[in-house]
Protein backbone atom coordinates (compact mmCIF):
# COMPACT_ATOMS: atom_id res chain seq x y z
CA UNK A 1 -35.92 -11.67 -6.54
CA UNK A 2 -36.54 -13.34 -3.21
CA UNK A 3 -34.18 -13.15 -0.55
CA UNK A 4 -36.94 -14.14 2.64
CA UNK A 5 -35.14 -16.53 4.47
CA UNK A 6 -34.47 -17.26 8.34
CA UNK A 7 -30.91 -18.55 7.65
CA UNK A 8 -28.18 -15.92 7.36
CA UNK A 9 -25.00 -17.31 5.11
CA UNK A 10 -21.96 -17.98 6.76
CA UNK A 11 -19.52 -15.42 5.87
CA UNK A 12 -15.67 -16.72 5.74
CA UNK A 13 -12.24 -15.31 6.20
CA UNK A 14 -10.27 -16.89 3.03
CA UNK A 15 -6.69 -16.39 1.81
CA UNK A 16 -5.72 -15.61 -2.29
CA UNK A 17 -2.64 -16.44 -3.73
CA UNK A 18 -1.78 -13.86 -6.51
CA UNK A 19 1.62 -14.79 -7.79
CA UNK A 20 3.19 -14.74 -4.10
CA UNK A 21 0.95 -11.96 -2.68
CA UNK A 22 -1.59 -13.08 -0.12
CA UNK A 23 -4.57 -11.12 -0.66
CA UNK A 24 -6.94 -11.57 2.56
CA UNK A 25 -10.67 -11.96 1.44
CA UNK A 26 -14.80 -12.46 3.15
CA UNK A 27 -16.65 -15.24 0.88
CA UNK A 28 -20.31 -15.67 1.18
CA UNK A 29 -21.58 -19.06 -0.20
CA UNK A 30 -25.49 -19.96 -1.23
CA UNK A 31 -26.17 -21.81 2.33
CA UNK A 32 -28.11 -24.63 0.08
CA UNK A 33 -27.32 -25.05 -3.73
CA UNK A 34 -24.34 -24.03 -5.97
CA UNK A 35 -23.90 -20.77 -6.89
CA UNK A 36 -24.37 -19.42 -9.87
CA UNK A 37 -22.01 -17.06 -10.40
CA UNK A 38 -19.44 -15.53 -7.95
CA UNK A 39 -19.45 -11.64 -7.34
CA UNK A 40 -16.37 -10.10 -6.95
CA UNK A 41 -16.32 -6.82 -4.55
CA UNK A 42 -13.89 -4.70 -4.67
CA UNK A 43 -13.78 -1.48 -1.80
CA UNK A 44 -12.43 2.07 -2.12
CA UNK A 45 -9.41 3.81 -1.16
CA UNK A 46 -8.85 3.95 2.86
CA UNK A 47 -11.23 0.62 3.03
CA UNK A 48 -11.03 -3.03 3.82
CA UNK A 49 -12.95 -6.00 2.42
CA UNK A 50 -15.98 -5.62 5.01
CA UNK A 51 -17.26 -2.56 3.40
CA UNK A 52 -19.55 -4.62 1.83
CA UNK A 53 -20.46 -6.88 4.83
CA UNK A 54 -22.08 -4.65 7.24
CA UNK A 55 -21.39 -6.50 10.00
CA UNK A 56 -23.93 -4.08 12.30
CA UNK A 57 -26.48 -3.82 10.14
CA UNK A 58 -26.48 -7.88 8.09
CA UNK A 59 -29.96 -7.12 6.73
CA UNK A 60 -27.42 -4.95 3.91
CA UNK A 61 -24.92 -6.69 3.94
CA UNK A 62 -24.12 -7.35 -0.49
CA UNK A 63 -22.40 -10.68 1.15
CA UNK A 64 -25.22 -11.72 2.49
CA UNK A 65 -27.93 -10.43 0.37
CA UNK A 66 -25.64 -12.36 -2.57
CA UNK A 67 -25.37 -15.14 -0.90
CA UNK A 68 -29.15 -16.09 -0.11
CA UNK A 69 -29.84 -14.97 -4.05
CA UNK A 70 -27.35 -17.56 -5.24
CA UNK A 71 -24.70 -15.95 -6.01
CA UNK A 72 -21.26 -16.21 -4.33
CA UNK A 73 -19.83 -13.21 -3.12
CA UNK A 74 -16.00 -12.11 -2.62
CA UNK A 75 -15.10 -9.51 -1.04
CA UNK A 76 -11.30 -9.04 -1.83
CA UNK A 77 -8.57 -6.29 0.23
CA UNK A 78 -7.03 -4.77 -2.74
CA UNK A 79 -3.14 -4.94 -3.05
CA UNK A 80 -1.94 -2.56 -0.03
CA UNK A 81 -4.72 -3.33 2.51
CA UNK A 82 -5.39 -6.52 5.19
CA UNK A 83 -2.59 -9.43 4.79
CA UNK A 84 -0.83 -7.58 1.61
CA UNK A 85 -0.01 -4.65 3.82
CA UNK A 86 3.24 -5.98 5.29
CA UNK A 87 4.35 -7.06 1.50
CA UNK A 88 3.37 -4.17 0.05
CA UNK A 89 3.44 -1.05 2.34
CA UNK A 90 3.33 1.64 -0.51
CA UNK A 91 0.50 -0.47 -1.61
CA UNK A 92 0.22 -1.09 -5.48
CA UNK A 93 -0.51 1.14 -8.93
CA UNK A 94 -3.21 0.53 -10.74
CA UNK A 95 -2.19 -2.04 -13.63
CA UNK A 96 -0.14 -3.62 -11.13
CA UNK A 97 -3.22 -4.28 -9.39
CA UNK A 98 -4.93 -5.39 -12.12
CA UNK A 99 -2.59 -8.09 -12.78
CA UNK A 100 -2.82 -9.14 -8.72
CA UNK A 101 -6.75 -9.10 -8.63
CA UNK A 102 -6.43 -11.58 -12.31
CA UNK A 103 -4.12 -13.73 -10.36
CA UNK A 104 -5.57 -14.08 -6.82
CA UNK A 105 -8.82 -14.15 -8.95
CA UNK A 106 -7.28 -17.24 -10.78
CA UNK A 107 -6.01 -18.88 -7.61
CA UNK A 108 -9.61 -18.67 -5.94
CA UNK A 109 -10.99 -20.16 -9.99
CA UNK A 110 -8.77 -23.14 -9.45
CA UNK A 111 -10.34 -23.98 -5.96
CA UNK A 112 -13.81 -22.65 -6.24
CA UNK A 113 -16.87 -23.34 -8.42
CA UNK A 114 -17.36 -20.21 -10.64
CA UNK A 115 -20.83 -21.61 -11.90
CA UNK A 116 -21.64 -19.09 -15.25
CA UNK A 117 -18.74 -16.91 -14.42
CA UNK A 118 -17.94 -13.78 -12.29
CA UNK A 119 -18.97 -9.78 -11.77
CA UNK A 120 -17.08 -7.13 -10.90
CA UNK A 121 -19.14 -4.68 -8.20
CA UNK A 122 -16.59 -1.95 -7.23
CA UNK A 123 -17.03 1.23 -5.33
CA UNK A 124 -14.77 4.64 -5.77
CA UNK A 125 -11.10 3.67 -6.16
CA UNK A 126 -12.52 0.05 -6.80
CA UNK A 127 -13.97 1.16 -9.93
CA UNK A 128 -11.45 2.12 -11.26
CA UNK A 129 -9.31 -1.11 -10.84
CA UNK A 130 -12.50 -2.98 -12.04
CA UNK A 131 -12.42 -1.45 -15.19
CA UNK A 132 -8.93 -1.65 -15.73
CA UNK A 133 -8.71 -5.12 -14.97
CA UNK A 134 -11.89 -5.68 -17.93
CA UNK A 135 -9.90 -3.90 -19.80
CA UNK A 136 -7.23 -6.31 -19.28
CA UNK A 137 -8.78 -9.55 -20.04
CA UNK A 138 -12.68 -10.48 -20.09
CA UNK A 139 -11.73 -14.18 -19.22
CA UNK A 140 -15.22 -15.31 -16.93
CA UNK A 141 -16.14 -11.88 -16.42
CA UNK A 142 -19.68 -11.15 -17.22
CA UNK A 143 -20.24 -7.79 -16.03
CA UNK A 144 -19.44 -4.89 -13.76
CA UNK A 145 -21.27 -2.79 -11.28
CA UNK A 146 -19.88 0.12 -10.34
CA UNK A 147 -20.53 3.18 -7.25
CA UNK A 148 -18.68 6.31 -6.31
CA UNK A 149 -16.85 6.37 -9.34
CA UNK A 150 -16.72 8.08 -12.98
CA UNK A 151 -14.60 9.90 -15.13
CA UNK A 152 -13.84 13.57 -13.98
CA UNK A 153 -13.48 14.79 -10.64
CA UNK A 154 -15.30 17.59 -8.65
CA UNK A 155 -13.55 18.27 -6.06
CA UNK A 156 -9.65 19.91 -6.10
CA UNK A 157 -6.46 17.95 -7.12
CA UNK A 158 -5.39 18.21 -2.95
CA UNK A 159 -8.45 16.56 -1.81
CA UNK A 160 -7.46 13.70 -4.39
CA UNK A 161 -4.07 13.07 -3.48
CA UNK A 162 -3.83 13.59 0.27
CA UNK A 163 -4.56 11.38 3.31
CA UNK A 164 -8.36 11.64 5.02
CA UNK A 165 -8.90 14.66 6.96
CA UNK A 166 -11.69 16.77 8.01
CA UNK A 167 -11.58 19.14 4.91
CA UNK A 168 -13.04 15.49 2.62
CA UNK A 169 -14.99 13.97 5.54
CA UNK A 170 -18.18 15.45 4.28
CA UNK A 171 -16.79 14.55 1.19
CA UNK A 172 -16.78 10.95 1.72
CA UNK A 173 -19.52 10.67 4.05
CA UNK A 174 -22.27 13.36 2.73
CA UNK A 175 -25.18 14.45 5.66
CA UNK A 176 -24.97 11.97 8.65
CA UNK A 177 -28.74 11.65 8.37
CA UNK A 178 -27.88 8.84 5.20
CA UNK A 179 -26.42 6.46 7.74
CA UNK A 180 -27.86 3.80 10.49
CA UNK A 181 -27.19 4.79 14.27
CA UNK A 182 -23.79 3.13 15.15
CA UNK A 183 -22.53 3.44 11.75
CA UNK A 184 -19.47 5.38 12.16
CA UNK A 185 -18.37 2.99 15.29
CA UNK A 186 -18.55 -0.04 13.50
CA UNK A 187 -17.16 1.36 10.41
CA UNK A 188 -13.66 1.87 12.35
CA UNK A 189 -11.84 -1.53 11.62
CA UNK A 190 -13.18 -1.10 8.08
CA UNK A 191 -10.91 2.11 7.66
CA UNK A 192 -7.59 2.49 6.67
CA UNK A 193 -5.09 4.11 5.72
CA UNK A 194 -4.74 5.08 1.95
CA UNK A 195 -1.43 3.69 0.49
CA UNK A 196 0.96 5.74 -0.86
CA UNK A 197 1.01 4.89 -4.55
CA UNK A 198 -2.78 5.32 -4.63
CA UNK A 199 -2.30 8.70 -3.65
CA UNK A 200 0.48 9.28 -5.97
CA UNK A 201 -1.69 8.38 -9.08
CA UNK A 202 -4.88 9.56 -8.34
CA UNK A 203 -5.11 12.60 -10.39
CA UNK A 204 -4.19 11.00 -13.37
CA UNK A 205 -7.52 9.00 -13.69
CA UNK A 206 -9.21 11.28 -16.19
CA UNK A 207 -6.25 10.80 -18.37
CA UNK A 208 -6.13 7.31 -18.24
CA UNK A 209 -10.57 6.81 -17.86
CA UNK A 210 -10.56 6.71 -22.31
CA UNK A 211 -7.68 4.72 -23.06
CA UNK A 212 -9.30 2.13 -20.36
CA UNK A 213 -12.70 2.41 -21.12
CA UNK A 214 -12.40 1.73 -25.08
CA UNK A 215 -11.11 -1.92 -24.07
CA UNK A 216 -14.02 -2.54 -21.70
CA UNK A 217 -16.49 -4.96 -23.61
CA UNK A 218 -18.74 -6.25 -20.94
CA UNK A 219 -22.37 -5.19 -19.48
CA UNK A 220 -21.50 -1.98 -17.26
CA UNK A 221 -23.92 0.05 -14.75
CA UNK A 222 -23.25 2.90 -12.92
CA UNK A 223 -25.04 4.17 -9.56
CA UNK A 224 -24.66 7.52 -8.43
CA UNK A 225 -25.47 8.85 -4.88
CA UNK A 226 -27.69 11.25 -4.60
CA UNK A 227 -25.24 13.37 -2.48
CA UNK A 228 -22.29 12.28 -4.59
CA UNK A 229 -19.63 15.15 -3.99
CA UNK A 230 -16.35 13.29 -5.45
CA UNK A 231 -17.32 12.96 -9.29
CA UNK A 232 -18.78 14.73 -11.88
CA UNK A 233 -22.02 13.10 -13.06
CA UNK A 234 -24.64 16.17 -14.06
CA UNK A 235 -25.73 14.70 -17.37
CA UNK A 236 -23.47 16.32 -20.11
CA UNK A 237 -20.46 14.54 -18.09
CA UNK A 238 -22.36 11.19 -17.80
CA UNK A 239 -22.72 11.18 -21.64
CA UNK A 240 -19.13 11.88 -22.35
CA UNK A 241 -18.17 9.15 -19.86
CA UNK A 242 -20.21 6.20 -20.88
CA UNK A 243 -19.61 7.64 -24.96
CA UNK A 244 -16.17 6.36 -24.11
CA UNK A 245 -16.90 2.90 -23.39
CA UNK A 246 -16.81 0.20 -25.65
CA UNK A 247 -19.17 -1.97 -23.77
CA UNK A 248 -22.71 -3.68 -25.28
CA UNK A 249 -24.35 -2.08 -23.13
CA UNK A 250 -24.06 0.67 -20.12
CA UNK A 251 -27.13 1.41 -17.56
CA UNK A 252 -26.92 5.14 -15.27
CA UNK A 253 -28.50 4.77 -11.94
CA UNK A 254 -29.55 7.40 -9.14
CA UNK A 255 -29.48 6.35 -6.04
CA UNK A 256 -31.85 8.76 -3.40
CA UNK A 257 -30.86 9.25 0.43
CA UNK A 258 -27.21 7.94 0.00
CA UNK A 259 -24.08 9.38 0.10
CA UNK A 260 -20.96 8.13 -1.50
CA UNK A 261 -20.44 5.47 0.88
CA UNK A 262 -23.51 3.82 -0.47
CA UNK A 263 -22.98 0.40 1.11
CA UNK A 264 -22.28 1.81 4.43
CA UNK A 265 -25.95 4.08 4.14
CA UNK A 266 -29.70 3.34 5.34
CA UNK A 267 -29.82 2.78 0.93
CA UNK A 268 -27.36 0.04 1.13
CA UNK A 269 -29.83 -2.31 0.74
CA UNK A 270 -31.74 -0.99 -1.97
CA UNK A 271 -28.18 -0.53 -3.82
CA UNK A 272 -27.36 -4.04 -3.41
CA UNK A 273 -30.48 -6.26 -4.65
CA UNK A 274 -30.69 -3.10 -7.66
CA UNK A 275 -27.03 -4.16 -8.60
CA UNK A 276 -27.58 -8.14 -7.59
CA UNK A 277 -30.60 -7.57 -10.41
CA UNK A 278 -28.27 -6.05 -12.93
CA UNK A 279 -26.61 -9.15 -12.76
CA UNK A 280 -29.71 -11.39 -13.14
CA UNK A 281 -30.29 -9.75 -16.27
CA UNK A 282 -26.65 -10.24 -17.35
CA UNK A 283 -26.82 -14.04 -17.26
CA UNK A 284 -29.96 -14.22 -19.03
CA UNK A 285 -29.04 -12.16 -21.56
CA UNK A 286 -25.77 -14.52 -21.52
CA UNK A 287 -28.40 -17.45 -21.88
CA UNK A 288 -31.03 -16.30 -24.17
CA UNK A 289 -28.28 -14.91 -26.55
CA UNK A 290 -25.86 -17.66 -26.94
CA UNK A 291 -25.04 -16.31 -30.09
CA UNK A 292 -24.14 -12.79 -28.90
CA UNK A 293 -22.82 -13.29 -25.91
CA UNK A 294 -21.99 -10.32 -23.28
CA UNK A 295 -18.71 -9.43 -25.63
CA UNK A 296 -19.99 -7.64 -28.88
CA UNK A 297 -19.09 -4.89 -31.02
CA UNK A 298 -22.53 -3.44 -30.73
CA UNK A 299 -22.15 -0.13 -28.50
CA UNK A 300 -25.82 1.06 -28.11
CA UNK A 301 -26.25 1.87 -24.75
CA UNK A 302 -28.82 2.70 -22.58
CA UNK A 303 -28.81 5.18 -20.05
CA UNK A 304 -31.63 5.29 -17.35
């Protein structure tokens, strides 16, 4: 993959209707030809959409890396965060946002080309909704992509289920060494505050991860920081994890010199063209298997 070019995408504020709630949205376009498939980006708790824009640092950016690869890229403020805020204060559960993501999802499908289809790329609480909206339905989606996020926790219920505070900085954040000078000012618009009903329901994510996973029948891959302090991924809890996923195949990748807010980190870049690739090989699997397709009952999977 070749992403040389002088000409940075344009990166636009966009509105989605989900079923009366106005999600607010960034959407990177190719700057030249139609895009082959639209990437769908979904942040963690106590984010906003331009977590994966990088405004300071563009040469990261996953909207702009996307974009000059082909691919669309949306970058949607779950239900609870940007314009949804004042409509939903307490924010959403998780299969209630599911079924808002499908619909603004469906709103920006009837005014946008989805050219082969759409991915999911999530990160933490992200994850989670991306694979319980697969779950859901696996109407255009192709794949998902997924960072700070697995099945069993390792840090202590109160960390979970409590606002930010110095005791889970680290937590979030890992050694300041993983992050580009300026980071943490022009991270402060991105951050906010964590809505009450993902709070509520946080801890019950390991209870809910099996029942979830065993509907998910797409392409998945995992990346996990190197100095990844929220999850559980030593390589006994890895197995279990992806053992419970009904998907044709699932890919486990380690990321060096990152922290869990990878796409915020000096590897940010590396991150995204490693999970813009992932998707590369997801539509030509799609095209050199017509037969197969990316939904199959074949559960071999393949962990790097």
């Amino acid at each position: 993959m070749d992403d040389r070019t002088s000409e940075n995408p344009k990166v636009s504020e966009i509105v989605l209707n989900a079923d009366g709630i106005v999600l607010s949205a960034l959407l990177a376009e190719p700057p030249h030809d139609p895009a082959k498939a639209v990437v769908v980006a979904l942040h963690g708790a106590g984010m906003r959409a331009g977590y994966f824009h990088g405004q300071a640092h563009p040469e990261q950016s996953l909207l702009s890396l996307g974009a000059k690869l082909g691919f669309a890229v949306l970058s949607v403020d779950r239900p609870g965060y940007g314009l949804s805020a004042a409509r939903l204060p307490k924010g959403q559960g998780l299969t209630e946002q599911s079924a808002t993501l499908r619909a603004a999802l469906a709103d920006y499908a009837g005014r946008y080309s989805l050219g082969a289809g759409m991915f999911l790329l999530a990160h933490s609480y992200g994850g989670k909704l991306a694979l319980a909206a697969a779950a859901d339905t696996h109407d255009d989606l192709l794949g998902l992509d997924l960072s700070g996020v697995g099945h069993r926790y390792a840090v202590d219920e109160r960390l979970v289920t409590t606002s930010a505070s110095r005791a889970n900085w680290a937590t979030h954040w890992g050694p300041l060494r993983l992050y580009p000078q300026g980071t943490f000012r022009s991270a402060a618009p991105l951050i906010s505050e964590v809505p009450a009903r993902e709070r509520e329901e946080a801890w019950d994510w390991p209870d809910r991860f099996p029942g979830i996973a065993a509907r998910v029948r797409l392409p998945v891959r995992f990346t996990y920081a190197e100095h990844e302090r929220w999850w559980c991924h030593d390589e006994a809890s890895v197995a279990t994890m992806t053992g419970l996923l009904a998907s044709p195949r699932v890919t486990v990748d380690r990321l060096s010199h990152a922290g869990h807010n990878i796409s915020l980190g000096l590897a940010a870049r590396t991150y995204h063209l490693r999970a813009l690739a992932f998707f590369e090989e997801c539509l030509t699997e799609r095209t050199t298997l017509p037969d197969r397709g990316l939904i199959s009952s074949h559960t071999s999977q393949e962990i790097e």
